[in-house]
N, C-alpha and C. Protein backbone atom coordinates (compact mmCIF):
# COMPACT_ATOMS: atom_id res chain seq x y z
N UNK A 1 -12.12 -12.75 -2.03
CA UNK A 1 -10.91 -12.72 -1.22
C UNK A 1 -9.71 -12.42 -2.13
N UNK A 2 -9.06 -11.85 -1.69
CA UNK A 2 -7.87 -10.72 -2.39
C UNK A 2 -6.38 -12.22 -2.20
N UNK A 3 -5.49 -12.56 -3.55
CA UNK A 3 -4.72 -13.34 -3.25
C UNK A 3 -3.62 -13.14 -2.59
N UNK A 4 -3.01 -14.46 -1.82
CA UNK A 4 -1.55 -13.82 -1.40
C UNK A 4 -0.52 -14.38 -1.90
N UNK A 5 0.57 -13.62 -2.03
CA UNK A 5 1.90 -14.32 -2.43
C UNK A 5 3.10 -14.76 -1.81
N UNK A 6 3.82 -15.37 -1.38
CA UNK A 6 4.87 -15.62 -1.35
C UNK A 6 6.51 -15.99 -2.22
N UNK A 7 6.95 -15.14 -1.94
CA UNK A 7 8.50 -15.82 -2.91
C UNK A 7 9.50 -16.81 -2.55
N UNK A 8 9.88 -16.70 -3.32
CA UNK A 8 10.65 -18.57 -3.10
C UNK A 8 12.18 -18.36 -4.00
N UNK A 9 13.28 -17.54 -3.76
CA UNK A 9 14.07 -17.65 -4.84
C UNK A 9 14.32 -18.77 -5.29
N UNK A 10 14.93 -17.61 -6.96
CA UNK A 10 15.35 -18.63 -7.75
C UNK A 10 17.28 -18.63 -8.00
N UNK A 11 17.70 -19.53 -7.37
CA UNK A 11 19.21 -19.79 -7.06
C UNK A 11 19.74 -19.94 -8.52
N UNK A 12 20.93 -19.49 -8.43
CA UNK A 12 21.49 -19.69 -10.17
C UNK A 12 21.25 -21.36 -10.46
N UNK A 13 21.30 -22.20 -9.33
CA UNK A 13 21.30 -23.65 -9.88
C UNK A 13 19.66 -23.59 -10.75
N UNK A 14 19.06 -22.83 -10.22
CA UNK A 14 17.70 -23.20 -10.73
C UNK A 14 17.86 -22.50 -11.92
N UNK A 15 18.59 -21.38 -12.20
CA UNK A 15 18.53 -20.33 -13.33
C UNK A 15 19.54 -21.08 -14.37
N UNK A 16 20.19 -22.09 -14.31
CA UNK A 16 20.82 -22.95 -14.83
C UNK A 16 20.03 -23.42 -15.72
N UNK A 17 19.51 -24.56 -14.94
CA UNK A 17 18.45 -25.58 -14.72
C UNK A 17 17.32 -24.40 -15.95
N UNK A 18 16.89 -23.48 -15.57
CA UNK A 18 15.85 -23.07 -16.69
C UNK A 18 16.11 -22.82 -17.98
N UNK A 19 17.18 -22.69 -17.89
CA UNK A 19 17.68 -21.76 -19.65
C UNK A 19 18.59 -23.15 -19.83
N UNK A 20 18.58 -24.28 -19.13
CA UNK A 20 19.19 -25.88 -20.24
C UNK A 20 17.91 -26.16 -20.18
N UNK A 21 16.30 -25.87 -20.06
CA UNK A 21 15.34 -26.40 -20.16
C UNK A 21 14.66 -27.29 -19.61
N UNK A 22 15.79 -27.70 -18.00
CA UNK A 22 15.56 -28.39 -17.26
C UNK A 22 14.33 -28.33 -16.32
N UNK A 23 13.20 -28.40 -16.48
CA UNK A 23 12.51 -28.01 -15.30
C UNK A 23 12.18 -28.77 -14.21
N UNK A 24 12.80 -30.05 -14.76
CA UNK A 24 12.37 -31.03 -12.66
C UNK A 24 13.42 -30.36 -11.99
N UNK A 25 14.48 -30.39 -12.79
CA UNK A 25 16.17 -29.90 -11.73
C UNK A 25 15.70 -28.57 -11.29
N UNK A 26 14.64 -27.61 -12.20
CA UNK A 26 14.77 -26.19 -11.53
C UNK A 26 13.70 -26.35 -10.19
N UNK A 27 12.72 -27.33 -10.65
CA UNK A 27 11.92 -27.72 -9.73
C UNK A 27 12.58 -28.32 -8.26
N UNK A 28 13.47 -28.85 -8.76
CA UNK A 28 13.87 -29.84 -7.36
C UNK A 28 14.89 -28.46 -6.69
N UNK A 29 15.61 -27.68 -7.02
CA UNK A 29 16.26 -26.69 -6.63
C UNK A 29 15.90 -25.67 -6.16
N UNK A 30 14.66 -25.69 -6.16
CA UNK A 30 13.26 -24.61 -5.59
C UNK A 30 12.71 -24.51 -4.77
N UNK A 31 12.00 -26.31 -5.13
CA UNK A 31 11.44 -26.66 -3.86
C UNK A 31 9.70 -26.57 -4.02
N UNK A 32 9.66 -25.80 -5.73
CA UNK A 32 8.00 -25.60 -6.01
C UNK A 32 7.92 -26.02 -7.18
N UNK A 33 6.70 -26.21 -7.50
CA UNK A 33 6.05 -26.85 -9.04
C UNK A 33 6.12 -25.69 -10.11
N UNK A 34 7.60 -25.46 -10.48
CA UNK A 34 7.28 -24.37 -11.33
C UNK A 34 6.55 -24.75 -12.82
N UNK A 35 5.81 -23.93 -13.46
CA UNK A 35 5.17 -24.47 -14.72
C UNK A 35 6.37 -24.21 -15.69
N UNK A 36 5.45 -24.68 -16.79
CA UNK A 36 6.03 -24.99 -18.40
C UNK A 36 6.57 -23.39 -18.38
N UNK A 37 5.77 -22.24 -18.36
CA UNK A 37 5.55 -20.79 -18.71
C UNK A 37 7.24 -20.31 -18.06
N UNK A 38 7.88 -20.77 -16.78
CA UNK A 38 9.41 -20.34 -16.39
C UNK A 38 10.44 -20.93 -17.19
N UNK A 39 9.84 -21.94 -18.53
CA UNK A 39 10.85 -22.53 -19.29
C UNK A 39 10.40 -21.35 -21.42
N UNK A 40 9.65 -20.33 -20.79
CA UNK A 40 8.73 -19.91 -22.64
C UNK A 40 9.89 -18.57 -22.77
N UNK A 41 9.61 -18.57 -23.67
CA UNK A 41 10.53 -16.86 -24.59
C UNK A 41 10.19 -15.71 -23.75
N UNK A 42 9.06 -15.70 -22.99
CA UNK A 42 8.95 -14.85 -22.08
C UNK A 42 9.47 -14.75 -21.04
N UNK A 43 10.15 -15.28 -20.49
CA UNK A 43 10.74 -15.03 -19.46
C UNK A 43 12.16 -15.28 -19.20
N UNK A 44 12.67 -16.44 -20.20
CA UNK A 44 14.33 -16.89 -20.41
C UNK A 44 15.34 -15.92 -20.42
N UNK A 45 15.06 -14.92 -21.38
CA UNK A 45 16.08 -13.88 -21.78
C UNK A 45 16.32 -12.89 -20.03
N UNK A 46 15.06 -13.13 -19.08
CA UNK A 46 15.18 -12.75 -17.78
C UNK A 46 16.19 -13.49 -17.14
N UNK A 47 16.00 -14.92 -17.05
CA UNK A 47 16.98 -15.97 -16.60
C UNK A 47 18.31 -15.78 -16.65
N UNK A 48 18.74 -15.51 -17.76
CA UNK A 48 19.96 -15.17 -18.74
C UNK A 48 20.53 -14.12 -17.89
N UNK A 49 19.44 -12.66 -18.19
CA UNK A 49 20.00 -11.41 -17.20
C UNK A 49 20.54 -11.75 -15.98
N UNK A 50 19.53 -12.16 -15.52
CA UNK A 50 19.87 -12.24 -13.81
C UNK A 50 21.19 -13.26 -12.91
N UNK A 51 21.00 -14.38 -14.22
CA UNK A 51 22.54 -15.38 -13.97
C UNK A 51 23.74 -14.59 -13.92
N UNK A 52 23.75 -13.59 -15.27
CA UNK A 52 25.03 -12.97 -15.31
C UNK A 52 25.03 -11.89 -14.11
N UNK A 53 24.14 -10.96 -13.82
CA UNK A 53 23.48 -10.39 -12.73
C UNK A 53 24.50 -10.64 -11.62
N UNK A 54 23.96 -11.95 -11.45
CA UNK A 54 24.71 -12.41 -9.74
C UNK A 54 25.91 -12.97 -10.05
N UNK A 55 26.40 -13.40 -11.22
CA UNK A 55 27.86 -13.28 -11.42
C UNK A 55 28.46 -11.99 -11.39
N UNK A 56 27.91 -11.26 -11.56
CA UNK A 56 28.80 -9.75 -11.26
C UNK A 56 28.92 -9.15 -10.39
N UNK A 57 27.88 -9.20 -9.48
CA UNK A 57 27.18 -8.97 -8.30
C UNK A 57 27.00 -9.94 -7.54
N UNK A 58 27.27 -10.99 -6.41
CA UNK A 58 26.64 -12.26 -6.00
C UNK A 58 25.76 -11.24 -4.78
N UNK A 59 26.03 -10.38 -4.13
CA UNK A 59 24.90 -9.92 -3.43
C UNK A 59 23.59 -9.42 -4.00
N UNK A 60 23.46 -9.83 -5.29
CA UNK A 60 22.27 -9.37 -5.99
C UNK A 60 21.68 -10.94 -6.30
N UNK A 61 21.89 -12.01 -5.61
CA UNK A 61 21.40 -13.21 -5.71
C UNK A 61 19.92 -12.87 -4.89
N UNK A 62 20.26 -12.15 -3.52
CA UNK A 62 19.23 -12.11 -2.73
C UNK A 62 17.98 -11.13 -2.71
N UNK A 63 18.35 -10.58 -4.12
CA UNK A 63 16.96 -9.17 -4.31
C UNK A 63 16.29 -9.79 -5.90
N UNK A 64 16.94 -10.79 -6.53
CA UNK A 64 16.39 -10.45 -8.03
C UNK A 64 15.79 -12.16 -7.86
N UNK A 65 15.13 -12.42 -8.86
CA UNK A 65 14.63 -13.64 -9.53
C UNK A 65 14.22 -14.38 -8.54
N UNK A 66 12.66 -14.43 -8.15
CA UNK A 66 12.34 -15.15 -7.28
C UNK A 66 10.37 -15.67 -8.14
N UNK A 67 10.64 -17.05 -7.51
CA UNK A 67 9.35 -17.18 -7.67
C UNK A 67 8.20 -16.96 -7.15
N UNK A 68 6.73 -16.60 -7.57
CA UNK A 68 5.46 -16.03 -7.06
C UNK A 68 4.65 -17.38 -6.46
N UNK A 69 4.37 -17.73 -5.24
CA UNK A 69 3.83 -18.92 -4.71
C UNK A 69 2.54 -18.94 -4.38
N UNK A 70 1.13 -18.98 -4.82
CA UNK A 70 0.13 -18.64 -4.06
C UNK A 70 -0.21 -19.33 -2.69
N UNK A 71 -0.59 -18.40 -1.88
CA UNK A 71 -0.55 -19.43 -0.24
C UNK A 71 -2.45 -18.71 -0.06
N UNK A 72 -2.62 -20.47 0.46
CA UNK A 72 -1.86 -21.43 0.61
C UNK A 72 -1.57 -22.29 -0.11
N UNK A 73 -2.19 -22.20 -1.54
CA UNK A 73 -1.99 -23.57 -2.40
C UNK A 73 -0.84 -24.30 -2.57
N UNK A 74 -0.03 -23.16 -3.01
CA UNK A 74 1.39 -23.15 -3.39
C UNK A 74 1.17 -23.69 -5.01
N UNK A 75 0.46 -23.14 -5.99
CA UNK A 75 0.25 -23.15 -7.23
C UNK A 75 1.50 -22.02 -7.35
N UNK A 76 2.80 -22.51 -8.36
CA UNK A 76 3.37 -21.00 -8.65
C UNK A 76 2.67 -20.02 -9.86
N UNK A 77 2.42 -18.88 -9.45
CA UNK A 77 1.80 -18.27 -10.65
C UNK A 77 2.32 -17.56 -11.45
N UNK A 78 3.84 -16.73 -11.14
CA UNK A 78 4.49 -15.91 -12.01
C UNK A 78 5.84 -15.26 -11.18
N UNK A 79 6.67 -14.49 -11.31
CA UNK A 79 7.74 -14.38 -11.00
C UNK A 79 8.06 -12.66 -10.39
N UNK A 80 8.73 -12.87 -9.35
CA UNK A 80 8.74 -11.25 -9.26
C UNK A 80 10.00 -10.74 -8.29
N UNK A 81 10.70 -9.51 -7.95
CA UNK A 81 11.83 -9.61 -7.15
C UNK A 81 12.16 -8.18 -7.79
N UNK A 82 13.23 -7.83 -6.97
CA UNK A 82 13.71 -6.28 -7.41
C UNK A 82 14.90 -6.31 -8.77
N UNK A 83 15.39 -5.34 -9.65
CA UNK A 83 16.05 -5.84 -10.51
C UNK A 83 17.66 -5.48 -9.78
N UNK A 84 17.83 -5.47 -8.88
CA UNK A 84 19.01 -5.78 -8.22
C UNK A 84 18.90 -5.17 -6.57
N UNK A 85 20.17 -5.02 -5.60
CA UNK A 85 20.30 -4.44 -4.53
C UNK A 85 19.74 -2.86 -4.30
N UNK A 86 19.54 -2.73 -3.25
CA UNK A 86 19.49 -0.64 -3.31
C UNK A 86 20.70 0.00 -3.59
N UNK A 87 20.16 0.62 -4.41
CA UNK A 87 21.24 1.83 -4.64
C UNK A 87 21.63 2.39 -3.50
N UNK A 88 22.49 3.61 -4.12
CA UNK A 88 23.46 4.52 -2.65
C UNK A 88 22.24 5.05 -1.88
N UNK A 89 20.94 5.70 -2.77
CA UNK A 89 20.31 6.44 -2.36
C UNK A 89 19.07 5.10 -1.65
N UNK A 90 19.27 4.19 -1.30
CA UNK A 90 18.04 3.36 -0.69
C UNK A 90 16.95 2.81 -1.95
N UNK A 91 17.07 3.11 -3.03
CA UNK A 91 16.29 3.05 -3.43
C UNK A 91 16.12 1.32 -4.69
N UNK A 92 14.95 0.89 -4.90
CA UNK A 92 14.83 -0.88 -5.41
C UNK A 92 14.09 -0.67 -6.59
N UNK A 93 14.50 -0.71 -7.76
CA UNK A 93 12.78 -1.31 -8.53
C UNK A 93 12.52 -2.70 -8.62
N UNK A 94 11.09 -2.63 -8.60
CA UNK A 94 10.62 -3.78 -8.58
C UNK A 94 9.94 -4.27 -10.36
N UNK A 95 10.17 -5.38 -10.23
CA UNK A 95 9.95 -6.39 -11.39
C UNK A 95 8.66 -7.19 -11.27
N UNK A 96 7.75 -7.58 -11.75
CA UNK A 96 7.33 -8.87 -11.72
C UNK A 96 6.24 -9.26 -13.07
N UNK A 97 5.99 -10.58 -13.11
CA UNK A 97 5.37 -11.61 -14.37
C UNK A 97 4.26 -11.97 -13.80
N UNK A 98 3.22 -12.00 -14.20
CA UNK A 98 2.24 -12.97 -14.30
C UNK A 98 2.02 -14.20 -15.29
N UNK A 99 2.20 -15.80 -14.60
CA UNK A 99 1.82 -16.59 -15.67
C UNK A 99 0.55 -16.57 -16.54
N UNK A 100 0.55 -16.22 -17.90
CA UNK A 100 -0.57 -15.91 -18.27
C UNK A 100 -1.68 -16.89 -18.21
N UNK A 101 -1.78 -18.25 -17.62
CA UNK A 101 -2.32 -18.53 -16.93
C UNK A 101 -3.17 -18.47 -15.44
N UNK A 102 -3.16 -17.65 -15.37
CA UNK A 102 -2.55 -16.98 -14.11
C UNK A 102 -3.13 -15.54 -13.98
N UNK A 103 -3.47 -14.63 -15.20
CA UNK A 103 -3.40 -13.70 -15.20
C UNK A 103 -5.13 -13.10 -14.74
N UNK A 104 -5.31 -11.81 -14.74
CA UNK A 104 -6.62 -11.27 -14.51
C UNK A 104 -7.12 -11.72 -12.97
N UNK A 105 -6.20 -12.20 -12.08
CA UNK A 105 -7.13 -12.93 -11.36
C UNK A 105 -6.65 -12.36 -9.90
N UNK A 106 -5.73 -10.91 -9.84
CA UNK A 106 -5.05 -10.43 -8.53
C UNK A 106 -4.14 -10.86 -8.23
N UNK A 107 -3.21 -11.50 -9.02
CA UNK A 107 -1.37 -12.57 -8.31
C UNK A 107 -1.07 -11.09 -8.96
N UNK A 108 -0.76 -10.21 -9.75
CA UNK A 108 0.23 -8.97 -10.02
C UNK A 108 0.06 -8.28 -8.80
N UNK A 109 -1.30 -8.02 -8.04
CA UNK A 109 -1.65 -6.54 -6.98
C UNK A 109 -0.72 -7.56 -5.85
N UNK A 110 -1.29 -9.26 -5.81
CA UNK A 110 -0.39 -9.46 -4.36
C UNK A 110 0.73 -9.43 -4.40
N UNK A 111 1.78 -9.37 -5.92
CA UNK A 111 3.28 -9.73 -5.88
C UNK A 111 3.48 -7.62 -5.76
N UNK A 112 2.80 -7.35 -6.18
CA UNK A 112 3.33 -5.60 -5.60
C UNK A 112 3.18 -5.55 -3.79
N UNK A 113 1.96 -5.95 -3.08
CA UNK A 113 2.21 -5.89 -2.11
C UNK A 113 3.29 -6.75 -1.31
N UNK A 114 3.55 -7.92 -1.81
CA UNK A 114 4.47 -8.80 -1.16
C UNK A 114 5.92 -7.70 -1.56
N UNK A 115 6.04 -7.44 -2.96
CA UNK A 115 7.61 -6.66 -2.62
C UNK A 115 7.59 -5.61 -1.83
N UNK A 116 6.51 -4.70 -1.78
CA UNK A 116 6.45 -3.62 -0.48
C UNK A 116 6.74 -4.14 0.42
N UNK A 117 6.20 -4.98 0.93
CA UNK A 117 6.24 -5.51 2.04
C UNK A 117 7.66 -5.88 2.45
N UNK A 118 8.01 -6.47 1.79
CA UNK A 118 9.54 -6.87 2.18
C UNK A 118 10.58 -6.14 1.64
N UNK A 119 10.26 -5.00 0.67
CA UNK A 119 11.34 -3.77 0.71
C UNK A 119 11.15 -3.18 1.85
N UNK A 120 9.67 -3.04 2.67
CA UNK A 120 9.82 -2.32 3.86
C UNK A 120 10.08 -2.74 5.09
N UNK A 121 10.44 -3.65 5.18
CA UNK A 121 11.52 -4.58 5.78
C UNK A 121 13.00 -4.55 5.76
N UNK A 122 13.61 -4.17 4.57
CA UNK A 122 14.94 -3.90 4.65
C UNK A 122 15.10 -2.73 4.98
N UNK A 123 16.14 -2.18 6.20
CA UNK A 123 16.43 -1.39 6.52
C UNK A 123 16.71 -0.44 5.89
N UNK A 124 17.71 -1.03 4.68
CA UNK A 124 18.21 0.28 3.53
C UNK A 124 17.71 0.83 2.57
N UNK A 125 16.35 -0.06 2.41
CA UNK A 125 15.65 0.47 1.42
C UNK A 125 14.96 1.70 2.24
N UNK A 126 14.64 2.15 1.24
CA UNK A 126 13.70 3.99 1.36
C UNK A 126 12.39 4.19 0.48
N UNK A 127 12.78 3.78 -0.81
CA UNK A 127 12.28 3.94 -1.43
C UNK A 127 12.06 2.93 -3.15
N UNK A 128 10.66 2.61 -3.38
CA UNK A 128 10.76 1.43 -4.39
C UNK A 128 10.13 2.53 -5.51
N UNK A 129 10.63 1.68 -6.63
CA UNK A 129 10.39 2.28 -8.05
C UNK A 129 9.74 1.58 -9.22
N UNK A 130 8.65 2.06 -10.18
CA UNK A 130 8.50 0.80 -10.68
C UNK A 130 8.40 1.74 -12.01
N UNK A 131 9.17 0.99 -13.27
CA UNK A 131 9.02 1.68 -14.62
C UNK A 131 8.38 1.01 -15.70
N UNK A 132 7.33 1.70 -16.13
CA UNK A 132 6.24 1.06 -16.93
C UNK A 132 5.92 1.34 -18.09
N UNK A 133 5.79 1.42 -19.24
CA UNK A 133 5.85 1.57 -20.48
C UNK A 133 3.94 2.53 -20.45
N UNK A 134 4.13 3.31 -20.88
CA UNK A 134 2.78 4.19 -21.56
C UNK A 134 1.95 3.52 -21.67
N UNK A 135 2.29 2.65 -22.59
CA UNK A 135 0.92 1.43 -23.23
C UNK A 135 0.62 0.32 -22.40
N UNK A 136 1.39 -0.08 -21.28
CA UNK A 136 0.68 -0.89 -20.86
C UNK A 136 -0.24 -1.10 -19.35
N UNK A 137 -1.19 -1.13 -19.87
CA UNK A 137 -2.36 -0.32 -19.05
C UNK A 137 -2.52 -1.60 -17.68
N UNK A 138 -2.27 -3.06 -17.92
CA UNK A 138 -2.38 -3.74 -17.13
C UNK A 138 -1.61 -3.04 -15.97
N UNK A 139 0.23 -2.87 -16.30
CA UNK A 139 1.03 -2.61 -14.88
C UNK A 139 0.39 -1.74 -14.84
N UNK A 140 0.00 -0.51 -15.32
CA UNK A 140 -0.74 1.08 -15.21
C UNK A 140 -1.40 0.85 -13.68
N UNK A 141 -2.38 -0.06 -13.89
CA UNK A 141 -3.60 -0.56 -13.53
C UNK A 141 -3.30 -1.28 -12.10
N UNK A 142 -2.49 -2.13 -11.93
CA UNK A 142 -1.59 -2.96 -10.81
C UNK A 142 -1.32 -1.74 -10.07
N UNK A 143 -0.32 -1.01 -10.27
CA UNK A 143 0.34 -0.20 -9.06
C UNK A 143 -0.88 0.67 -8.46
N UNK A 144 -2.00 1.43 -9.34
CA UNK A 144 -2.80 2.04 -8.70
C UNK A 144 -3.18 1.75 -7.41
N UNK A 145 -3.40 2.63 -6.58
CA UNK A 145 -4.12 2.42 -5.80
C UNK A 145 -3.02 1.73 -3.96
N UNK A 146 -1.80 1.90 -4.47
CA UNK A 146 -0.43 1.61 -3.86
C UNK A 146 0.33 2.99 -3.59
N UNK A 147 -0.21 4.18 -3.84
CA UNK A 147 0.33 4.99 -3.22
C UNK A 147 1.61 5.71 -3.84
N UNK A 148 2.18 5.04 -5.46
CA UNK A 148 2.97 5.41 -6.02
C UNK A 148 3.23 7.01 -6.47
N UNK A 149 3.86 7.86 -6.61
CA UNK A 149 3.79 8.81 -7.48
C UNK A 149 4.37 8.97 -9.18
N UNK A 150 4.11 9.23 -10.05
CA UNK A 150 4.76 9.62 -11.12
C UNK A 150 5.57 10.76 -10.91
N UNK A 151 7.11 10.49 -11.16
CA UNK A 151 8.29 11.03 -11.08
C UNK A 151 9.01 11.34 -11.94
N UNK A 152 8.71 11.26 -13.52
CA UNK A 152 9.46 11.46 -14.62
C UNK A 152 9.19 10.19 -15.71
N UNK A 153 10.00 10.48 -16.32
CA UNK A 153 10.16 9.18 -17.38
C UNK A 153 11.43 8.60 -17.87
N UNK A 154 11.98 7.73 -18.54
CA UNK A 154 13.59 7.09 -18.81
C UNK A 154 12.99 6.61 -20.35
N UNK A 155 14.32 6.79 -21.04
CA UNK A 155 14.27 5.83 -22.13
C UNK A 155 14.87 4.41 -21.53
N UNK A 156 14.48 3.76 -22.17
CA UNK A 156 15.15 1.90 -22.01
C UNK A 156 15.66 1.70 -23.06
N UNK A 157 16.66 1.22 -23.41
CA UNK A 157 17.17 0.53 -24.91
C UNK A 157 16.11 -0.62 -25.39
N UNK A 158 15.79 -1.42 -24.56
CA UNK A 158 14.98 -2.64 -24.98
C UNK A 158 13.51 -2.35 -25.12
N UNK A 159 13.07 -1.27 -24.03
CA UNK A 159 11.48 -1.09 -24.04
C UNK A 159 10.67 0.28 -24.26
N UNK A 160 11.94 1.25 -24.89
CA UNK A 160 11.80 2.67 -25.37
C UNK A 160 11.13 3.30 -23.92
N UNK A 161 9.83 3.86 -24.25
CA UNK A 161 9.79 4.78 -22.84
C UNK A 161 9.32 4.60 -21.72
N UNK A 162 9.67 4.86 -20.81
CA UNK A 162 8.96 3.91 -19.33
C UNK A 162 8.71 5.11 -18.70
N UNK A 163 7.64 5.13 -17.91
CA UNK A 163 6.91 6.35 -16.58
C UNK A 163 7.44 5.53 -15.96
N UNK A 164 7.94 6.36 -14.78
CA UNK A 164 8.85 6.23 -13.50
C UNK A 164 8.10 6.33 -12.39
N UNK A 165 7.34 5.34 -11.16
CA UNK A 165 6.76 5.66 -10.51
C UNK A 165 7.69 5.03 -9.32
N UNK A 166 7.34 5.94 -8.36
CA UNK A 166 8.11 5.83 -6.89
C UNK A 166 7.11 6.03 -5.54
N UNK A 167 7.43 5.20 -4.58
CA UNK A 167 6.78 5.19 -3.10
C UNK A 167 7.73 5.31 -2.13
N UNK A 168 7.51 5.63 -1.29
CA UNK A 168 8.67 5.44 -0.22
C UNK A 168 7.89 4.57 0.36
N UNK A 169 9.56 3.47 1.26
CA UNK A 169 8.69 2.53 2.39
C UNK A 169 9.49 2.67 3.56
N UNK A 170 9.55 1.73 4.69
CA UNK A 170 10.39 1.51 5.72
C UNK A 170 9.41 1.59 6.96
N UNK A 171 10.34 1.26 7.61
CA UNK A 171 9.62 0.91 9.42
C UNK A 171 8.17 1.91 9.38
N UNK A 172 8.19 3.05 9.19
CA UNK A 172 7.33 4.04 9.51
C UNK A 172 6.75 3.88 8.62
N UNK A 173 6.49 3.75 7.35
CA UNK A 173 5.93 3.79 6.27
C UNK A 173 5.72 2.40 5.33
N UNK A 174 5.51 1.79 6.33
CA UNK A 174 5.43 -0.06 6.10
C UNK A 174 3.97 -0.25 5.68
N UNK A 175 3.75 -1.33 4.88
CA UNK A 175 1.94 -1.60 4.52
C UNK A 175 1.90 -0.84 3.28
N UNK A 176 0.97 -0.91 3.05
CA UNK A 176 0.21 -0.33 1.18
C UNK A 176 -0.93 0.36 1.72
């Protein structure tokens, strides 16, 4: 059986709460058992982004930093959400973590279908994007099979070269 996900944002009180190392407060501000892994080097410097993020932006509270919930357990397994609002042109990329606890086991394929799913739900979205580095064969591997196309490539300052893959979604073009 194929897993499912649910998200659960994560409110700046909680994004507070993670980067002072707090994790009952990020816990109690959540509402889920987040693990040790939303407080490790892997994912903080995300925390950080996304706080200042929605200080610049507060309508980008409601697209970025959310937690991955497995249902029904409600074990959280890793983190996922768009890296801000749609652009002019409709368009979202999507983000997401697997706790490496967590990992090999289908929470990445359900947190891609859960953001389809609910980019194709927002009206303004059109179209989702996801940028992936050459070498890493896991995301490679995740989006397959989702209908993406390869569209070019970007340099990143932080992660040098990323393949650019894009889907369109919306009312008509809803599902994976």
């Amino acid at each position: 059986m194929n897993p499912t996900v649910r998200f659960v944002p994560l409110s700046p009180v909680a994004l507070e709460a993670l980067l002072a190392g707090d994790l009952d407060k990020a816990r109690a501000a959540t509402g889920v058992p987040l693990g040790e892994w939303f407080l490790s080097d892997e994912v903080t410097w995300l925390w950080r982004m996304r706080l200042d993020q929605i200080a610049g932006d507060p309508r980008a509270a409601d697209w970025i930093a959310r937690a991955a919930v497995s249902v029904p357990d409600g074990t959280v397994v890793g983190s996922g959400g768009f890296h801000g609002p749609p652009d002019a042109d409709g368009m979202v990329e999507m983000g997401y973590s697997t706790d490496p606890a967590f990992r090999r086991r289908g929470f990445a394929k359900a947190m891609v279908t859960e953001l389809l799913r609910w980019a194709a739900s927002e009206p303004e979205v059109r179209t989702v994007r996801a940028s992936i580095s050459p070498g890493n064969d896991a995301s490679l591997a995740t989006i397959a099979g989702f209908g993406f196309a390869h569209v070019g490539e970007q340099w990143d300052e932080e992660d040098g070269t990323e393949l650019l893959f894009e889907r369109a979604v919306g009312p008509d073009r809803a599902g994976t």
